[in-house]
N, C-alpha and C. Protein backbone atom coordinates (compact mmCIF):
# COMPACT_ATOMS: atom_id res chain seq x y z
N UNK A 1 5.26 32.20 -33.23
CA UNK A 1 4.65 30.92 -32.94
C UNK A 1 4.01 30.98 -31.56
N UNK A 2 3.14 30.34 -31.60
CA UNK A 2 2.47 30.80 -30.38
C UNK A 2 2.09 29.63 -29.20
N UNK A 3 1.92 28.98 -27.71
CA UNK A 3 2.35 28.45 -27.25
C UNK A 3 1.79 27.06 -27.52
N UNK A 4 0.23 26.91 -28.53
CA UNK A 4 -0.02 25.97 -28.79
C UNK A 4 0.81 24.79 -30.08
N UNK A 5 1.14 25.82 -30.48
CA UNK A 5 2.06 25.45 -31.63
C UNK A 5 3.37 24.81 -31.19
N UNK A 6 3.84 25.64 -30.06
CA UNK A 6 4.83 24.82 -29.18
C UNK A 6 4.75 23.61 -29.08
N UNK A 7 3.65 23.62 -28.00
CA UNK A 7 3.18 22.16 -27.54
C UNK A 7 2.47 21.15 -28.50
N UNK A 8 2.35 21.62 -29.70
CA UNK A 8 2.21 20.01 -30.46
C UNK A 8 3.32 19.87 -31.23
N UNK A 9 4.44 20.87 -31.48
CA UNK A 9 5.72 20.47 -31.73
C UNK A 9 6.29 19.37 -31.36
N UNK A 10 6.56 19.79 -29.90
CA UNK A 10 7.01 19.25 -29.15
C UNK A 10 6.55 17.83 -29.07
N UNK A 11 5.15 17.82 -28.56
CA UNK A 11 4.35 16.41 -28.78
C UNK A 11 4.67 15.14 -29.47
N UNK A 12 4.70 16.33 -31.20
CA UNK A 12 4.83 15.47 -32.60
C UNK A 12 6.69 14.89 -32.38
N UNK A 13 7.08 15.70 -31.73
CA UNK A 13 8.87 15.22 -31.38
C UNK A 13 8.76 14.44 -30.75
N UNK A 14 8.28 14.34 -29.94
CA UNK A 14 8.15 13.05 -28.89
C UNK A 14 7.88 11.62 -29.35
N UNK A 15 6.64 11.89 -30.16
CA UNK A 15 5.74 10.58 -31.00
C UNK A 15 6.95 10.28 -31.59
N UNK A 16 7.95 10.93 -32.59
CA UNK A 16 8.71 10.78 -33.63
C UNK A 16 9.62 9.94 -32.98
N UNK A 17 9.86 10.27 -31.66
CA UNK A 17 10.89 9.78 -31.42
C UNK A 17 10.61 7.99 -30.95
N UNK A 18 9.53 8.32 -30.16
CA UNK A 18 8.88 6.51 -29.37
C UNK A 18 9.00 5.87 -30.57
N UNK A 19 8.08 6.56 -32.08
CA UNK A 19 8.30 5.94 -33.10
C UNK A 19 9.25 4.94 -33.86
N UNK A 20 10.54 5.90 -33.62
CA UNK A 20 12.13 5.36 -33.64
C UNK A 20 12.61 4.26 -33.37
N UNK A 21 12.62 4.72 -31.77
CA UNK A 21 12.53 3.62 -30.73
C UNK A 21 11.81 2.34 -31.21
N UNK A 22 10.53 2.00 -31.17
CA UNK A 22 9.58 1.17 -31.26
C UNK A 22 10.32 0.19 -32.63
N UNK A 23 10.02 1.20 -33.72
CA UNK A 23 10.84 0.39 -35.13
C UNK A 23 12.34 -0.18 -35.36
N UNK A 24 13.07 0.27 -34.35
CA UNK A 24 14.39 0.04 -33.92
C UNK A 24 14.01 -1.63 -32.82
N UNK A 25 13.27 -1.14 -32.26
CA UNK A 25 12.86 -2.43 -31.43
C UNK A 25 12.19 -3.74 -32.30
N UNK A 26 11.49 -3.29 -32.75
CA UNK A 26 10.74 -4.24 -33.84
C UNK A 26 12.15 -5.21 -35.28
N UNK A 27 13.21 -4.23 -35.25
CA UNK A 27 14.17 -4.75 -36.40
C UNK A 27 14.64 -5.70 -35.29
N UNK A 28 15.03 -5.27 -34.36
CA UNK A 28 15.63 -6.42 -33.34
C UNK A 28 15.29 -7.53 -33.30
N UNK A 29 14.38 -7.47 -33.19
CA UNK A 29 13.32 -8.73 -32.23
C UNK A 29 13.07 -9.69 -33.98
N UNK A 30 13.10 -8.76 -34.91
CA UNK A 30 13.05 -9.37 -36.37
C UNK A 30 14.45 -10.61 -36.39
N UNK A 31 15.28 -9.63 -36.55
CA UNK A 31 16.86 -9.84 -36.24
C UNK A 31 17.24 -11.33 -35.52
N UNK A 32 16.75 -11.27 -34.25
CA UNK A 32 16.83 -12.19 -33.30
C UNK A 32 16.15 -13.41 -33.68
N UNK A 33 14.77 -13.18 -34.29
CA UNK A 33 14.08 -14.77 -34.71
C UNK A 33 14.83 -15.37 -35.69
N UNK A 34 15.28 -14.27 -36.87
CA UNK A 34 16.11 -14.80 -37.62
C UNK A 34 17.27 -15.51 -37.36
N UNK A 35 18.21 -15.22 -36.18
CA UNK A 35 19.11 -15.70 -36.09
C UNK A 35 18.68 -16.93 -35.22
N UNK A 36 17.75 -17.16 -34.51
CA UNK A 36 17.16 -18.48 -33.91
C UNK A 36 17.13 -19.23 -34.65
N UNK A 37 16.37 -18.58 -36.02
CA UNK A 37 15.82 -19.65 -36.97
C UNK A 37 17.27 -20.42 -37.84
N UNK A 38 18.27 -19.37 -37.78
CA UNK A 38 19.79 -19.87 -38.82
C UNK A 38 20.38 -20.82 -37.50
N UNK A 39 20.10 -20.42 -36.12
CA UNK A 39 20.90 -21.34 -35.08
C UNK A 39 20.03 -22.74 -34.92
N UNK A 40 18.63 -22.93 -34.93
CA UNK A 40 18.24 -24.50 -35.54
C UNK A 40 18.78 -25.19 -37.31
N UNK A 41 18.80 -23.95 -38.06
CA UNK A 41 19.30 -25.02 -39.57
C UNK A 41 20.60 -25.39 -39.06
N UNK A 42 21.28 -24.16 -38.56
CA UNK A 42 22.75 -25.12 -38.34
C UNK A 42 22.59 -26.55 -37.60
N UNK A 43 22.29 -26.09 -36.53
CA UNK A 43 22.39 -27.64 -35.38
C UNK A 43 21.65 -28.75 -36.29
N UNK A 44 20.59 -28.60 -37.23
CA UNK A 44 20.21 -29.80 -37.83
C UNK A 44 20.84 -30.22 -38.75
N UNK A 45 21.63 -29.01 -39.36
CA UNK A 45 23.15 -29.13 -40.53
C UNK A 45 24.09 -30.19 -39.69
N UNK A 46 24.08 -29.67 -38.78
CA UNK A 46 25.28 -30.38 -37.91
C UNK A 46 24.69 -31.49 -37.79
N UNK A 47 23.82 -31.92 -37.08
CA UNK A 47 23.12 -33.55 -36.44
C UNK A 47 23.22 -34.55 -37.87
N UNK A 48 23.03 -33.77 -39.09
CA UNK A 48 23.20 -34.51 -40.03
C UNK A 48 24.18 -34.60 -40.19
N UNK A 49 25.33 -34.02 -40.51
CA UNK A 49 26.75 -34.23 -40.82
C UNK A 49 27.61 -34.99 -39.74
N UNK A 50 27.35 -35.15 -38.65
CA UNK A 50 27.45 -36.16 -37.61
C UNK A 50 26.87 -37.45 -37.85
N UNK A 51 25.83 -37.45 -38.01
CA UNK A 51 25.38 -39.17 -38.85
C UNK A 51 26.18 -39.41 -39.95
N UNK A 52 25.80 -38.72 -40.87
CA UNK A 52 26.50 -39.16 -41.82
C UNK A 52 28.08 -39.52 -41.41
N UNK A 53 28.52 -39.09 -40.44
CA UNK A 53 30.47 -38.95 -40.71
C UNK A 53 30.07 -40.65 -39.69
N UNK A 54 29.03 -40.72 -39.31
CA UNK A 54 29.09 -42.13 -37.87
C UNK A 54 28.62 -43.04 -39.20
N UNK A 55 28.43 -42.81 -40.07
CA UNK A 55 27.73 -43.64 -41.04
C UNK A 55 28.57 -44.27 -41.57
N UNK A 56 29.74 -43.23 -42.23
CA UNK A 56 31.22 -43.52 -43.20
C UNK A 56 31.88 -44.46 -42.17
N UNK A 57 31.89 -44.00 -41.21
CA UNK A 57 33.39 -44.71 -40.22
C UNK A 57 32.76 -46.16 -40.08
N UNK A 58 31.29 -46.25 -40.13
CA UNK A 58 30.85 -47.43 -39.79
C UNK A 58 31.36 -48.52 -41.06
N UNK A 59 31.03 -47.80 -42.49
CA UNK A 59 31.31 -48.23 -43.52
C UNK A 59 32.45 -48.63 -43.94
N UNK A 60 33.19 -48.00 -43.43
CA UNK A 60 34.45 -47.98 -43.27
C UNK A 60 35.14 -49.36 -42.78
N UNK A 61 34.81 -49.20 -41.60
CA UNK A 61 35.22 -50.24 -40.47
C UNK A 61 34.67 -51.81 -41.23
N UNK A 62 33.52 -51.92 -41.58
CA UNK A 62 33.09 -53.37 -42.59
C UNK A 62 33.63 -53.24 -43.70
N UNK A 63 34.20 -52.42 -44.78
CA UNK A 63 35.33 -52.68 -45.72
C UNK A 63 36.78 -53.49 -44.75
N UNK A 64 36.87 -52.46 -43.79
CA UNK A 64 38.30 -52.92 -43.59
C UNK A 64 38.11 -55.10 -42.89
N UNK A 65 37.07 -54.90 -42.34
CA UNK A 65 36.22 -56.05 -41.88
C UNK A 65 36.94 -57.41 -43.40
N UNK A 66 35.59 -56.88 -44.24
CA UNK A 66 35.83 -57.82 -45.35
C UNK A 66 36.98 -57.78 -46.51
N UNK A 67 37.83 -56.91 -46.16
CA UNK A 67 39.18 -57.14 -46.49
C UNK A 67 40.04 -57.96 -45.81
N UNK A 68 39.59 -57.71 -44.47
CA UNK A 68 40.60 -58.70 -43.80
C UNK A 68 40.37 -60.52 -44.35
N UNK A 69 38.78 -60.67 -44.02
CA UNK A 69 38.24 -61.51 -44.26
C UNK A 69 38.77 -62.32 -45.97
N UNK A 70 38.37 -61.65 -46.65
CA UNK A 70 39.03 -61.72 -48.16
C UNK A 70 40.48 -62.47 -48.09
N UNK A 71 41.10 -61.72 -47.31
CA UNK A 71 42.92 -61.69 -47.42
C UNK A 71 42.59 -63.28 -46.62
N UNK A 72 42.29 -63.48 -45.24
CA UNK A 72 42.40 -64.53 -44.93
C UNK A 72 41.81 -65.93 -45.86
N UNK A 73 40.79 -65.61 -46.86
CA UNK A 73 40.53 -66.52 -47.47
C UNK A 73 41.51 -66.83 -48.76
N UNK A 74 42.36 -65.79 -49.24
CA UNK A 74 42.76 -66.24 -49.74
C UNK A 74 44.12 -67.06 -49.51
N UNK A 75 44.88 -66.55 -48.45
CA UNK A 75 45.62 -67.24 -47.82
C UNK A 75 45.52 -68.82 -47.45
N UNK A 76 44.39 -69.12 -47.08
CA UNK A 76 43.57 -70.74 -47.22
C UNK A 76 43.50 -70.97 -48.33
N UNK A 77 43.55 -70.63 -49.19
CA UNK A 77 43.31 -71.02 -50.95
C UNK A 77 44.96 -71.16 -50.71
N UNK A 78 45.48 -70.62 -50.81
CA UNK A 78 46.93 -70.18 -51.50
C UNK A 78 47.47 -71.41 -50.40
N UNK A 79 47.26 -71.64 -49.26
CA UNK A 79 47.85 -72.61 -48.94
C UNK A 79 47.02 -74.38 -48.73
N UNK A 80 45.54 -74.31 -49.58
CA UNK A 80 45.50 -75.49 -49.82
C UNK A 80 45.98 -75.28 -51.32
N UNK A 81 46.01 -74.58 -51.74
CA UNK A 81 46.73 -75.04 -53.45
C UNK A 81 48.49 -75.76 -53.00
N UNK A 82 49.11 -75.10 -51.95
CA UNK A 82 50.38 -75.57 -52.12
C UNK A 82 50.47 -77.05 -51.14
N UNK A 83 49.52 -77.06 -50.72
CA UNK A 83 49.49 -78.64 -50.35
C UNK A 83 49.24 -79.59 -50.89
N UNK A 84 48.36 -79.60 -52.48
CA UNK A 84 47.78 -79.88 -53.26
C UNK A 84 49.19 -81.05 -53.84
């Protein structure tokens, strides 16, 4: 082999390798948007499942509201019937 043959060996090893490098770099940076992009669905997963849970408790809280309400009316029934 003779010394030109060397030196584009070598060369073509080199390229091969930046090559590597570069496409190794490129999966990353792939990698990384992706996981940006799964770390906004979550947080908007989340912002919703936070409303919604402020939604229930709200719902919640006006059942327990017009139960109370209910109970006291009937208690006024139940005691104008026994005055009756």
């Amino acid at each position: 082999m003779d010394t030109y043959d060397k030196v584009i060996n070598g060369y073509t090893g080199v390229l091969s390798a930046r090559l590597a490098c570069l496409n190794s770099k490129s999966d990353v940076y792939k990698q990384l948007a992706n996981l940006d992009q799964n770390k906004k669905q979550l947080k908007n997963q989340l912002k919703t499942l936070y409303t919604n849970l402020l939604t229930t408790e709200d719902s919640i809280t006006t059942l327990k509201k017009n139960i109370d309400l209910n109970n006291k009316r009937l208690v006024m029934q139940n005691l104008n019937m026994t005055w009756r």
